[in-house]
C-alpha atoms as a PDB file:
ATOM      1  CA  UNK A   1      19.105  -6.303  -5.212  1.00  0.00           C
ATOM      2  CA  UNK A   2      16.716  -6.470  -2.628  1.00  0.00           C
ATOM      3  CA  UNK A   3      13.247  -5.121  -3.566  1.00  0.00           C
ATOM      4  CA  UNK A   4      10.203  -3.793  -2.011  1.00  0.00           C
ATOM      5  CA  UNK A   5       7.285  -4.181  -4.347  1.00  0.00           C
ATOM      6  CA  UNK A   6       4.222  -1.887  -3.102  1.00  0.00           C
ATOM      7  CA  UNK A   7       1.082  -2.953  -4.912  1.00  0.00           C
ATOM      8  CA  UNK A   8      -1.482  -0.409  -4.918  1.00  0.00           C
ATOM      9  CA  UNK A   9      -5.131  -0.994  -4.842  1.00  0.00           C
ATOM     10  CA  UNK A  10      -6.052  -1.647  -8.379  1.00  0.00           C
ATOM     11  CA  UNK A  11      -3.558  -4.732  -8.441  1.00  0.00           C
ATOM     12  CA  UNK A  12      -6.542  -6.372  -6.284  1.00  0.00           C
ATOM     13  CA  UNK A  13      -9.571  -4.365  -7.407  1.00  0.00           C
ATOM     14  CA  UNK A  14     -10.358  -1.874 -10.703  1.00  0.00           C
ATOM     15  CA  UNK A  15     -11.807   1.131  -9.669  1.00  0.00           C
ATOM     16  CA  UNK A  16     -15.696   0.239  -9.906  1.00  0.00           C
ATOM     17  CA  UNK A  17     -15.061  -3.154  -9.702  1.00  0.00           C
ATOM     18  CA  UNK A  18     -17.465  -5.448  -8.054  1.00  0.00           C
ATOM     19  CA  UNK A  19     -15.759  -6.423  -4.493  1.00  0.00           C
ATOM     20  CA  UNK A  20     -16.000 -10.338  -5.534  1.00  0.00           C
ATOM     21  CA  UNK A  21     -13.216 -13.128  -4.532  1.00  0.00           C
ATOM     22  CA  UNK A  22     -13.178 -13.437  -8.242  1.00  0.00           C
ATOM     23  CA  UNK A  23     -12.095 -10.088  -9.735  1.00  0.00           C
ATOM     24  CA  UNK A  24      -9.638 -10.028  -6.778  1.00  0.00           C
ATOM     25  CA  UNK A  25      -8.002 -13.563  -7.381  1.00  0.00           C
ATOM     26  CA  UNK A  26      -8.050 -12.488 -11.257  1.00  0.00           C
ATOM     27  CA  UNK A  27      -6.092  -9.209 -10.307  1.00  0.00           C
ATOM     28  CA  UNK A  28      -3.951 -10.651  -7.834  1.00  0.00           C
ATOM     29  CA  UNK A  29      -2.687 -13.356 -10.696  1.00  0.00           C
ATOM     30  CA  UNK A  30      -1.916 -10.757 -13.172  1.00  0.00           C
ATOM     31  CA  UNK A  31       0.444  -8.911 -10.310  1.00  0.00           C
ATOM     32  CA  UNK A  32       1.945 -12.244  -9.587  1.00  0.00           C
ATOM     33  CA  UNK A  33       3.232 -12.648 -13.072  1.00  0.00           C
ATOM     34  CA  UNK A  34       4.695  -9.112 -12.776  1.00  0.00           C
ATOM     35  CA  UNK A  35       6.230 -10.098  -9.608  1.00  0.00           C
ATOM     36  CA  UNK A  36       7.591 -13.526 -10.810  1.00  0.00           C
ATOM     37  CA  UNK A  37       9.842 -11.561 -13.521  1.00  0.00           C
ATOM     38  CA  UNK A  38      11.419  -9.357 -10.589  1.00  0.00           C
ATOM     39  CA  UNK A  39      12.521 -12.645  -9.216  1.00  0.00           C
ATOM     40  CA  UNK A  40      13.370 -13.849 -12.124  1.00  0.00           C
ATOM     41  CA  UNK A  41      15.670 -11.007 -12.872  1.00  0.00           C
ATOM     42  CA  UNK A  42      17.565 -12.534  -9.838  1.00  0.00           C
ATOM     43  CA  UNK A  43      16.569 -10.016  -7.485  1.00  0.00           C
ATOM     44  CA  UNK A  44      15.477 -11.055  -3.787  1.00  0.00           C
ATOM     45  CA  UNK A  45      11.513  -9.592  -3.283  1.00  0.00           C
ATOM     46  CA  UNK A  46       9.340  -8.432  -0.590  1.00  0.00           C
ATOM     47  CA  UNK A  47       5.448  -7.724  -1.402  1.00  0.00           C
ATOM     48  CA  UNK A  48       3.271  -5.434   0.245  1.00  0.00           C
ATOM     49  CA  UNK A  49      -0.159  -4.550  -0.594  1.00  0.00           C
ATOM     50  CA  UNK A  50      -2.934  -2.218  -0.193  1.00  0.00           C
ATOM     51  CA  UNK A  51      -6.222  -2.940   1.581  1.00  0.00           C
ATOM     52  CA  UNK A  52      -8.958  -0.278   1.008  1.00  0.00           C
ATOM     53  CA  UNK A  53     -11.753  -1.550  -0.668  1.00  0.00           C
ATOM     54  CA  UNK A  54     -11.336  -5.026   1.583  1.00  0.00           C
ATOM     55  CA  UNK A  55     -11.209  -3.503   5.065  1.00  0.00           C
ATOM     56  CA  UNK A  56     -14.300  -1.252   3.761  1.00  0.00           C
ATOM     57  CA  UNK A  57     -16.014  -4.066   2.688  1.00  0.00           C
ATOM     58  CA  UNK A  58     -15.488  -5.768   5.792  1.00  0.00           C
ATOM     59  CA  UNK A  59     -16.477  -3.001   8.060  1.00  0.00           C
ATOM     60  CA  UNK A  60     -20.083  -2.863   5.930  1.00  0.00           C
ATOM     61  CA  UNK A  61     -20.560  -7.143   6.475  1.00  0.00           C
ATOM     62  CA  UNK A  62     -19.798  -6.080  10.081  1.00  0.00           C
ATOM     63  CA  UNK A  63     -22.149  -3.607  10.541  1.00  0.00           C
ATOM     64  CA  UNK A  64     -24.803  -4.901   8.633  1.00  0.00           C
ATOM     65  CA  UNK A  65     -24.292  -8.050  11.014  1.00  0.00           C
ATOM     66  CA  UNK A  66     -24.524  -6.265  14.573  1.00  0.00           C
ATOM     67  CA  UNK A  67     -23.727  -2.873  14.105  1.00  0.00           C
ATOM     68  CA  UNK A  68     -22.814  -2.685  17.882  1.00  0.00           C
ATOM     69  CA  UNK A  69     -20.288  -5.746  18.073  1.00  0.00           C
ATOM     70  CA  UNK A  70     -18.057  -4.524  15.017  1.00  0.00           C
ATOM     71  CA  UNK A  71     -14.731  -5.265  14.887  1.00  0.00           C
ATOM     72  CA  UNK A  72     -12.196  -2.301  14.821  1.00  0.00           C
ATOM     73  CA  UNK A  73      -9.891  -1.430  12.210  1.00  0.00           C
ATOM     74  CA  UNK A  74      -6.692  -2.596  13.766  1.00  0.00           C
ATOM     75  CA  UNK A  75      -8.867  -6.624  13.569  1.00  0.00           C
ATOM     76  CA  UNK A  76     -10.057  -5.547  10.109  1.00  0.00           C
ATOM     77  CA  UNK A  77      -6.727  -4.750   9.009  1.00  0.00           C
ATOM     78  CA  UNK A  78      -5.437  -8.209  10.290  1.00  0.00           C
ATOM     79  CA  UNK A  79      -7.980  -9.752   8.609  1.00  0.00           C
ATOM     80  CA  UNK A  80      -7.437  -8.363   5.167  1.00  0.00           C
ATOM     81  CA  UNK A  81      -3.577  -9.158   5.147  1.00  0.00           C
ATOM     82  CA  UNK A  82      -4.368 -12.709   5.665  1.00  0.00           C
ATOM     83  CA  UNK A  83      -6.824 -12.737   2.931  1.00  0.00           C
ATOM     84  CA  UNK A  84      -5.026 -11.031   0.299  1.00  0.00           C
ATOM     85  CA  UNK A  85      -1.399 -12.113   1.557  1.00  0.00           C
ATOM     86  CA  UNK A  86      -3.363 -15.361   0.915  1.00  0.00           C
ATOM     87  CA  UNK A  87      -4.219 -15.186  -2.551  1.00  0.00           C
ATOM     88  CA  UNK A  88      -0.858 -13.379  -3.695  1.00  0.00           C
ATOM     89  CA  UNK A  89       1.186 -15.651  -1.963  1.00  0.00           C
ATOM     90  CA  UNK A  90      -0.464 -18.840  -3.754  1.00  0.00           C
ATOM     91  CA  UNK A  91      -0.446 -17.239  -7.376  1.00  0.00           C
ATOM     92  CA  UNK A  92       3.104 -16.065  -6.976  1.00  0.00           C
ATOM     93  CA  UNK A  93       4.008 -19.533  -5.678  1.00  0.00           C
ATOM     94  CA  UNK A  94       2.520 -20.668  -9.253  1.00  0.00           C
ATOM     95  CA  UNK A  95       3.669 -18.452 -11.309  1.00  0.00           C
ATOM     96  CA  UNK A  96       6.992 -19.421  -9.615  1.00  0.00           C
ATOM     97  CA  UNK A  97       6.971 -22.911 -10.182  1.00  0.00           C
ATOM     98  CA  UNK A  98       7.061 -23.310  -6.855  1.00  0.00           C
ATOM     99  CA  UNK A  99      10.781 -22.992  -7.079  1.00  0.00           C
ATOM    100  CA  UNK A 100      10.734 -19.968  -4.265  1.00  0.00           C
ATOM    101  CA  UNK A 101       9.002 -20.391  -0.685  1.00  0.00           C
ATOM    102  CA  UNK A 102       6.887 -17.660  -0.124  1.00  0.00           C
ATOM    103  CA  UNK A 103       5.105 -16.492   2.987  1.00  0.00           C
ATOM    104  CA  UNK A 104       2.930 -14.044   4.201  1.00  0.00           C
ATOM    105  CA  UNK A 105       3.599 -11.901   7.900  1.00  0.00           C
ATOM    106  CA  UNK A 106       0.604 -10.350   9.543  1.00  0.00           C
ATOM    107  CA  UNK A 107       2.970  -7.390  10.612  1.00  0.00           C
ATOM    108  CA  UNK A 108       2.473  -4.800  13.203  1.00  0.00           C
ATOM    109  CA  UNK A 109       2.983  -0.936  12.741  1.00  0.00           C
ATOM    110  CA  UNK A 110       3.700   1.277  15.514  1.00  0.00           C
ATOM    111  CA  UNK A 111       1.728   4.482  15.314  1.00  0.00           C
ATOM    112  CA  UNK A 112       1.709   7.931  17.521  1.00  0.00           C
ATOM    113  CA  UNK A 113      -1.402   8.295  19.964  1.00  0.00           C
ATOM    114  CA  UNK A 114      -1.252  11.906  19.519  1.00  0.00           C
ATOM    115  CA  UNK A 115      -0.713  11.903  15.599  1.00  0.00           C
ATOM    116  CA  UNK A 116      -2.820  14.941  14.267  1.00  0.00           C
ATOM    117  CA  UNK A 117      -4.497  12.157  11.926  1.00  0.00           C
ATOM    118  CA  UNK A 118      -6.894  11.030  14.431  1.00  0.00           C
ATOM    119  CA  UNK A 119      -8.673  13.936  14.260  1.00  0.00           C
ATOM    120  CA  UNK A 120      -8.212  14.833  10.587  1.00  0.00           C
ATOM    121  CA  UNK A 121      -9.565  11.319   8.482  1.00  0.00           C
ATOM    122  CA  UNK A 122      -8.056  11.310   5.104  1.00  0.00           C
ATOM    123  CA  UNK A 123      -7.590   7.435   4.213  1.00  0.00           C
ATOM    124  CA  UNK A 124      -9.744   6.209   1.985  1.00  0.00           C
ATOM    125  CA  UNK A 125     -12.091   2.953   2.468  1.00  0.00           C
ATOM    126  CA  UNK A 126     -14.968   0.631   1.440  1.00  0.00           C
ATOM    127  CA  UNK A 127     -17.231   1.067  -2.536  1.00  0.00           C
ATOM    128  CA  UNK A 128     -17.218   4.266  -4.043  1.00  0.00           C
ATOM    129  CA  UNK A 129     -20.715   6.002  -4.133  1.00  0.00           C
ATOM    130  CA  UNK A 130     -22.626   8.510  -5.321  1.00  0.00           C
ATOM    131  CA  UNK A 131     -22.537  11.736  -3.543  1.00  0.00           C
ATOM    132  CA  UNK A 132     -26.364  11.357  -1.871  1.00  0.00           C
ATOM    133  CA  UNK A 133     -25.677   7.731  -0.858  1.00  0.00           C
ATOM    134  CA  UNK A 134     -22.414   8.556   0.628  1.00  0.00           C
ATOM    135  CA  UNK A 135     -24.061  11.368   2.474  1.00  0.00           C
ATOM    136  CA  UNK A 136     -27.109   9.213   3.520  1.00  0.00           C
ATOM    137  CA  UNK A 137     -25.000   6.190   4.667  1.00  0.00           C
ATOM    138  CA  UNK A 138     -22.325   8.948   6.546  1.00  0.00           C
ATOM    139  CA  UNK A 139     -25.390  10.360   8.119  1.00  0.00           C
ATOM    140  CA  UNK A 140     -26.169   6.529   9.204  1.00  0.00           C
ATOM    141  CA  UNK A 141     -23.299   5.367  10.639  1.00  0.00           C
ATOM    142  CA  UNK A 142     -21.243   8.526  11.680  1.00  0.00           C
ATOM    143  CA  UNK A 143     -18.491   7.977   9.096  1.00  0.00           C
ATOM    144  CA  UNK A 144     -16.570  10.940   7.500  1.00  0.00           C
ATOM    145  CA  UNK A 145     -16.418  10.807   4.191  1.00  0.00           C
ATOM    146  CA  UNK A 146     -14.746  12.747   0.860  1.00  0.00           C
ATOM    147  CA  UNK A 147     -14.616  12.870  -2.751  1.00  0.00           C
ATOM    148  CA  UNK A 148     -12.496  10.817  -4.482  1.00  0.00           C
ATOM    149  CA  UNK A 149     -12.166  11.347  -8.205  1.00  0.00           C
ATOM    150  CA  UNK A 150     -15.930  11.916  -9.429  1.00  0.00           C
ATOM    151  CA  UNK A 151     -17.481   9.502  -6.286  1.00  0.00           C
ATOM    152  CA  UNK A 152     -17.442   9.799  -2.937  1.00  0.00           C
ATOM    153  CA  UNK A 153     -15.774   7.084   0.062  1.00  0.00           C
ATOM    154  CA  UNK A 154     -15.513   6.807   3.596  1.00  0.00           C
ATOM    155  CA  UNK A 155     -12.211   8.113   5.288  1.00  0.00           C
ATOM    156  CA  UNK A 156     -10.824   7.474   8.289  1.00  0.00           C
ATOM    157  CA  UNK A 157      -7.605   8.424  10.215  1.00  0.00           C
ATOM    158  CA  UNK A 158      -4.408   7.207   8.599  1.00  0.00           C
ATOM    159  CA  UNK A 159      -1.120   8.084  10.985  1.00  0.00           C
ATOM    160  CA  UNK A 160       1.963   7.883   9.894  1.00  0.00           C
ATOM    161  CA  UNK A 161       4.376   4.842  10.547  1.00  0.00           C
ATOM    162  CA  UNK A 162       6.494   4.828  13.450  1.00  0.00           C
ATOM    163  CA  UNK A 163       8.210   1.481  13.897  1.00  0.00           C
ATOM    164  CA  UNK A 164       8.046  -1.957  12.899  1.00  0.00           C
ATOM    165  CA  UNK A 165       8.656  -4.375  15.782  1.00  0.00           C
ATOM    166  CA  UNK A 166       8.110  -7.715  13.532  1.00  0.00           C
ATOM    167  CA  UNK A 167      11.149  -6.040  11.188  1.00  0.00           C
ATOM    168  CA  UNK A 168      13.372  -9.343  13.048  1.00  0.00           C
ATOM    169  CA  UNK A 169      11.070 -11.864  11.881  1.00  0.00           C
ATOM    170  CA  UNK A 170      10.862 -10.672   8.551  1.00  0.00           C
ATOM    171  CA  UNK A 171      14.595 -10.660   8.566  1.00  0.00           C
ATOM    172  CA  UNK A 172      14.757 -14.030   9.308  1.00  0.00           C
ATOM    173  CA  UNK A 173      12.845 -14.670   6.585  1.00  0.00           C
ATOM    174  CA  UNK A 174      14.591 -12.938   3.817  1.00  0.00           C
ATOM    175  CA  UNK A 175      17.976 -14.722   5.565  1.00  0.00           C
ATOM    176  CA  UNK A 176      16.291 -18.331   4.470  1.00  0.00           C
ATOM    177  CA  UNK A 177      15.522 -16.966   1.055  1.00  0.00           C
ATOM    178  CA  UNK A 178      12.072 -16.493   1.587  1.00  0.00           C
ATOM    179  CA  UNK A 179      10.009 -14.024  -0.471  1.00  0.00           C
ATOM    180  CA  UNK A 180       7.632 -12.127   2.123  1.00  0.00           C
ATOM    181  CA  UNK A 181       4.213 -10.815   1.858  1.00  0.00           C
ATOM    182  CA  UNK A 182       3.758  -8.462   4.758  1.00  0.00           C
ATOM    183  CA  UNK A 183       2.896  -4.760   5.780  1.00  0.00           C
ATOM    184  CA  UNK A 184      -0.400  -5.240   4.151  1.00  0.00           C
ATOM    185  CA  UNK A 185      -2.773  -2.401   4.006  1.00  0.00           C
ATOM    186  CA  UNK A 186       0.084  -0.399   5.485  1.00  0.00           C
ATOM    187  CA  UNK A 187       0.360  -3.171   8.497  1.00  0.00           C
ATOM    188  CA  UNK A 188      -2.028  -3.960  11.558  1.00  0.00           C
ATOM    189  CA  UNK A 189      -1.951  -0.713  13.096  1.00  0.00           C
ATOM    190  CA  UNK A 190      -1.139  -0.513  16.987  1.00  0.00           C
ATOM    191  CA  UNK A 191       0.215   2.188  19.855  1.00  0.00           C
ATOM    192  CA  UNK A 192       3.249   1.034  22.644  1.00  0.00           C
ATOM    193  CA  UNK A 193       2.071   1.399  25.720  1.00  0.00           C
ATOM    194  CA  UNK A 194       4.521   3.337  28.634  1.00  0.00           C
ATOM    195  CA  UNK A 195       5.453  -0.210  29.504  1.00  0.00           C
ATOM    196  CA  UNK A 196       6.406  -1.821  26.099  1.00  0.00           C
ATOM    197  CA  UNK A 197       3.527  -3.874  25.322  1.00  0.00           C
ATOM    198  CA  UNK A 198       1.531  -3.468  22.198  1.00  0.00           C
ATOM    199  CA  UNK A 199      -2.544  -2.413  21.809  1.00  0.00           C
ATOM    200  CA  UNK A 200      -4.817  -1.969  18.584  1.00  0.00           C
ATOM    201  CA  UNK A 201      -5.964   1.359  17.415  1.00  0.00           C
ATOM    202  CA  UNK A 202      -8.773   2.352  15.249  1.00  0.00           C
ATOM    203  CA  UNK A 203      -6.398   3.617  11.571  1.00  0.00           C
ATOM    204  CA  UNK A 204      -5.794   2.822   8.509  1.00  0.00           C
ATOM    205  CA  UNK A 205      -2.093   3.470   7.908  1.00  0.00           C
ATOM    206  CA  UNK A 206      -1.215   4.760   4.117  1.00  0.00           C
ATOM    207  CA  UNK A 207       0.137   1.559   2.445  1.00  0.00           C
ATOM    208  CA  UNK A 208       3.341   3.671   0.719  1.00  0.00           C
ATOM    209  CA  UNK A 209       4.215   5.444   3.734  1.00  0.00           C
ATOM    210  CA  UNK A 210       4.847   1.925   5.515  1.00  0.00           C
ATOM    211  CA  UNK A 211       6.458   0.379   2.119  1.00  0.00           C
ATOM    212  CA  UNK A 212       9.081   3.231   2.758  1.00  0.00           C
ATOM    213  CA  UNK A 213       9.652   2.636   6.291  1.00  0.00           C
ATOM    214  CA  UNK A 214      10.008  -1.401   5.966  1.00  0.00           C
ATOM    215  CA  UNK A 215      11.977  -0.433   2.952  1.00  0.00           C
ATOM    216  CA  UNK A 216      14.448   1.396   4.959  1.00  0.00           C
ATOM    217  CA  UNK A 217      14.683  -0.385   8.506  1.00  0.00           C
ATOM    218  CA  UNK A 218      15.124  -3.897   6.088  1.00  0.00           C
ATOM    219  CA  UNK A 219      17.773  -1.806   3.916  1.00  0.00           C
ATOM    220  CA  UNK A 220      16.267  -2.622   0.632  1.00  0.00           C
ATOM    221  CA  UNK A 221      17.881  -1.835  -2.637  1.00  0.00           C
ATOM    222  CA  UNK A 222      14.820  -0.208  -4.202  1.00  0.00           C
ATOM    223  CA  UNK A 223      11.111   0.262  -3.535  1.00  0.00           C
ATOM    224  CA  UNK A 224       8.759  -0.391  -6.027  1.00  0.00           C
ATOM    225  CA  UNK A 225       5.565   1.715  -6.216  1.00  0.00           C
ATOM    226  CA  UNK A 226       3.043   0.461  -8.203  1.00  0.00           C
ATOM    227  CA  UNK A 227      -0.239   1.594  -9.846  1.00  0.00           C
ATOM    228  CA  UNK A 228      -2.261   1.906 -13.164  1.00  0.00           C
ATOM    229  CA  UNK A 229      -0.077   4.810 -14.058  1.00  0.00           C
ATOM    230  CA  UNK A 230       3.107   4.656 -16.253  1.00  0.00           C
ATOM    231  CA  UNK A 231       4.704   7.486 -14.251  1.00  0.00           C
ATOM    232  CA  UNK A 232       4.560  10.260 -12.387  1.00  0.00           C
ATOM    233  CA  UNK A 233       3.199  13.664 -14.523  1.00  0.00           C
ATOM    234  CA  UNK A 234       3.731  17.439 -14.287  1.00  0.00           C
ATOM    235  CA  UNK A 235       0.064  18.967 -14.996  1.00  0.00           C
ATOM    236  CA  UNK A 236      -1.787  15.428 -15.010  1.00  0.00           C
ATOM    237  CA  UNK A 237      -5.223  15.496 -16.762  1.00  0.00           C
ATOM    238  CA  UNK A 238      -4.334  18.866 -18.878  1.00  0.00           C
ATOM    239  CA  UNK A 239      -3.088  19.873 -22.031  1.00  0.00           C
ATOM    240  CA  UNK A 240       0.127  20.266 -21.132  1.00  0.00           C
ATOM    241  CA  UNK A 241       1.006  16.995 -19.358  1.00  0.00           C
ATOM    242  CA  UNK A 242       4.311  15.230 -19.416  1.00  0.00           C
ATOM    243  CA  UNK A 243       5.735  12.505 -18.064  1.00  0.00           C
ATOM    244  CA  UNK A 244       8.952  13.028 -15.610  1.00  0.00           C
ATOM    245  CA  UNK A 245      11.384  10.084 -16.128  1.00  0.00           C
ATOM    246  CA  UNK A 246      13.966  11.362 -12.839  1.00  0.00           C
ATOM    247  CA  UNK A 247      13.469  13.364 -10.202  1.00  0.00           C
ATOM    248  CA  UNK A 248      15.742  13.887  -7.162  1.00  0.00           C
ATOM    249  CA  UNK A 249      14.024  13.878  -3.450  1.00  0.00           C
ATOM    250  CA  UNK A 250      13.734  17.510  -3.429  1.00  0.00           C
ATOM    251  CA  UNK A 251      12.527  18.034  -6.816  1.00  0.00           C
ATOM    252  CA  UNK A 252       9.713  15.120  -5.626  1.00  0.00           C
ATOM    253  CA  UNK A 253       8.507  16.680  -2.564  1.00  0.00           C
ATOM    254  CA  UNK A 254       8.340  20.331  -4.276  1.00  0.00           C
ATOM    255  CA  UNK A 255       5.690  18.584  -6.519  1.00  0.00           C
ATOM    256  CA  UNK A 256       2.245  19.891  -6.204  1.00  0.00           C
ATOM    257  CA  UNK A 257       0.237  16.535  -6.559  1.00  0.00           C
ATOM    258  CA  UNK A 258      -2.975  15.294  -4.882  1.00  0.00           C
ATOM    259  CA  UNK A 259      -3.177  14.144  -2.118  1.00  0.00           C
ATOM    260  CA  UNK A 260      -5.318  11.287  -2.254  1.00  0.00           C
ATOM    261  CA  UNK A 261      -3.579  10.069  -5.416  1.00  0.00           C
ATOM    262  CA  UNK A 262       0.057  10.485  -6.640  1.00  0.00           C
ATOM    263  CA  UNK A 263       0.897  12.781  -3.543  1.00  0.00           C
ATOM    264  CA  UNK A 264       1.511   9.873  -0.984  1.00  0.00           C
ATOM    265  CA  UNK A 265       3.914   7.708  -3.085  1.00  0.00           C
ATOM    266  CA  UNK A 266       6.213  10.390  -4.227  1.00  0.00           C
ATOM    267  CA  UNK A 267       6.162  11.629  -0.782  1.00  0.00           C
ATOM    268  CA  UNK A 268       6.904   7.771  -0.132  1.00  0.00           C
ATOM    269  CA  UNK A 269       9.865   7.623  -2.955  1.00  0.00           C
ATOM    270  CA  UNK A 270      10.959  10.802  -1.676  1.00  0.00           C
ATOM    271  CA  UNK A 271      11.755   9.692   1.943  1.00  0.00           C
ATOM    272  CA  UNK A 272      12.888   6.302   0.899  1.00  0.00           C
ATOM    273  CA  UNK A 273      15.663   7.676  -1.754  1.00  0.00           C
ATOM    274  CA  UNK A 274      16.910  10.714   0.339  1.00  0.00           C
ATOM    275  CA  UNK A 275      18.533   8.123   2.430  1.00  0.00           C
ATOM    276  CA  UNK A 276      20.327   6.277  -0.113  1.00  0.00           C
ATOM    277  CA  UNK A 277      17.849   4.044  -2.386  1.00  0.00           C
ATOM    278  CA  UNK A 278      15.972   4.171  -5.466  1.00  0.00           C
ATOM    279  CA  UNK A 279      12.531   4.770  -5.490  1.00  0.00           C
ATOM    280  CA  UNK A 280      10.260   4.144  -8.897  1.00  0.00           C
ATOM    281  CA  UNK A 281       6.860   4.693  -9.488  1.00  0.00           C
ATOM    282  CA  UNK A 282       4.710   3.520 -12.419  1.00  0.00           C
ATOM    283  CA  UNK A 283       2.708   0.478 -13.672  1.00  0.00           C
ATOM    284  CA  UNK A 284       2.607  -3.108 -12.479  1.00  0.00           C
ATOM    285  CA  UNK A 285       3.562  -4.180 -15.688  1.00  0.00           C
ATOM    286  CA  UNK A 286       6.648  -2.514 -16.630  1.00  0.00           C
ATOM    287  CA  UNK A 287       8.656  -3.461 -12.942  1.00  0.00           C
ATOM    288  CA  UNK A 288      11.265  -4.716 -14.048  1.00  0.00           C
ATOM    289  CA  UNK A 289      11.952  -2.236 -16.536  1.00  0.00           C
ATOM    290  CA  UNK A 290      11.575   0.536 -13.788  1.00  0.00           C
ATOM    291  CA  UNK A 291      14.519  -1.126 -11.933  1.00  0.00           C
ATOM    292  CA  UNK A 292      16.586  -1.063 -15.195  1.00  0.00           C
ATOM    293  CA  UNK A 293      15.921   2.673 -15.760  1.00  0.00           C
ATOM    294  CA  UNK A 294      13.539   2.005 -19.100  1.00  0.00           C
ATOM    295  CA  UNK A 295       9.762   3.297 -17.727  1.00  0.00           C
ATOM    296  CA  UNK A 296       8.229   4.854 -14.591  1.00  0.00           C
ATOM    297  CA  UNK A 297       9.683   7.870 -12.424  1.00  0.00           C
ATOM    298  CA  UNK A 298      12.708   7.147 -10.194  1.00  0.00           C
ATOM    299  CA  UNK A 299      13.483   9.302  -7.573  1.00  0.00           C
ATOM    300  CA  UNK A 300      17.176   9.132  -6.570  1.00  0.00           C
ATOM    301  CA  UNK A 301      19.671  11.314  -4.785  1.00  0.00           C
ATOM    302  CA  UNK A 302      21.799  10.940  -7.763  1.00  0.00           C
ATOM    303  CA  UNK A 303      19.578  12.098  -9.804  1.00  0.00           C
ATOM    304  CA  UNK A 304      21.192  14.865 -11.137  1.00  0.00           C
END
C-alpha cells in the first residue's frame, strides 16, 4: 500500500517541552522507528509533519531580532520544513539502514485569497503561556491569541488547502522508490495569481487538512494520523468515555469534537475515506497495527 503518515506535533515536541534541537531530534528518532516498521511491513511511505511550536519559535527569534524586518509565515513555513524534514529524514535513513533513499520536498499549497480564515485566526503557534503573559505579549505585538487546553497560544489564519502544484515532483519521487518528507506544517502556503504564477501569503495551513489532500491527489492507500492518543473517543475526559474502533465518514463528521484538537483530523479522515481510502487515527506507536485493523479509529466507507 501506499501510505501517508501525518505526524502531529508531539512527534517533534511534548506539550511543555523546552523548544531545544535536542528534545526535537530525540522525538523525531522515536517517530522514525515507528515509521521504519511501516516500511518494513512492505508498504511504500510518505511523511508529513506538523510545524507549530517551530514556526512560533521562529517568528519570536525574528521579532526579538528586528521586529520590523520579520519574515512572513509563508518564509517561516519554508524554513521549518527544511529543518524538521531535515532531522526526520536522517533518523529514518538510520533507522533504515540506509537501505531506502529518502528525501525531503519543500512543497507548495495553494490557498483561497478570500478564504473566511483570514479574518477568523484559529491555528495554533509558538510556547504555550500563561493567560497574563499571553495577553501582555498579544497586547505587544498585535497577535490574536486563544486558549488551548489550560494555557494560552498565538493563532493565526489557517485556510484550507486548495491544490498542490509540486504533486508531479513528488510523483516522480515515489516512481524511483523514494520515501518523501513533504507538506510540512501543512506546506509553504501561497495564492495563484490571475496569470498562473505563484506568491506567499501570511497562514498557517492545518497540517491534516493538507495530509488529506496530498493523500488524495497522490492516490494513497491510507492516511495515517498520528498523535499521543490511542484513538478517537465519544465523551473524552468524562466518565463515560469510550474508545470508537470504526466509524464511517458520516458517522465521523457528525462527531462533536474540538476543534483545536481531535476535530481537524477526523474531519481530515473523514474527507480522505469518503472517496475511497482508509483513514486511521491514533498513536505513533501502534501504526502499523492501525493499518492491520488492531488499534486506533479507522474511518472507512465500508465501515458498516
Amino acid at each position: 500500500m501506499l501510505v501517508v503518515a501525518a505526524l502531529g506535533g508531539n512527534a517533534l515536541l511534548k506539550r511543555g517541552d523546552p523548544l531545544t534541537a535536542e528534545n526535537q531530534r530525540a522525538n523525531v528518532r522515536h517517530a522514525a522507528d515507528a515509521l521504519a516498521r511501516i516500511v518494513r511491513a512492505g508498504h511504500r511511505l510518505v511523511v508529513t509533519h506538523g510545524n507549530g511550536p517551530q514556526v512560533g519559535l521562529l517568528a519570536l527569534q525574528g521579532a526579538a531580532y528586528k521586529p520590523d524586518e520579520a519574515y512572513p509565515l509563508d518564509v517561516l513555513g519554508a524554513e521549518t520544513g527544511g529543518m524538521i524534514g531535515y532531522m526526520i529524514e536522517q533518523e529514518l535513513e538510520n533507522a533504515l539502514d540506509h537501505a531506502h533513499p529518502v528525501a525531503t520536498l519543500l512543497t507548495q499549497v495553494v490557498v483561497d485569497g478570500r478564504d473566511p480564515a483570514f479574518s477568523k485566526p484559529t491555528k495554533f503557534i509558538g510556547p504555550v503561556y500563561d493567560r497574563d503573559e499571553a495577553e501582555a505579549r498579544a497586547r505587544a505585538a498585535g497577535w490574536t491569541i486563544a486558549q488551548d487546553g489550560d494555557k494560552w497560544r498565538r493563532v493565526v489564519p489557517s485556510p484550507a488547502p486548495q491544490e498542490i502544484p509540486d504533486i508531479r515532483v513528488l510523483r516522480l519521487l515515489l516512481d524511483q522508490g523514494v520515501i518523501v518528507i513533504c507538506t510540512g506544517g501543512g506546506g509553504i502556503p501561497v495564492l495563484r495569481r490571475p496569470d498562473g504564477s505563484l506568491t506567499g501569503i501570511e497562514a498557517v495551513i492545518d497540517k491534516d487538512a493538507a495530509s488529506a489532500l496530498l493523500a488524495r491527489e497522490l492516490g494513497a492507500d491510507a492516511l495515517l494520523l498520528l498523535t499521543d492518543v490511542d484513538a478517537v473517543y465519544r465523551g473524552f475526559g468524562t466518565g463515560e468515555e469510550a474508545a470508537i474502533g470504526v466509524l464511517t465518514p458520516e458517522e465521523a463528521r457528525a462527531l462533536d469534537l474540538p476543534a483545536g484538537s481531535m476535530g481537524p483530523k477526523v474531519r481530515a479522515a473523514a474527507d480522505f475515506a469518503s472517496r475511497g481510502g482508509l483513514a486511521g487515527i491514533g498513536r505513533l506507536d501502534q501504526a502499523t497495527d492501525i493499518l492491520e485493523n488492531r488499534a486506533g479509529t479507522r474511518v472507512t466507507a465500508g465501515a458498516r
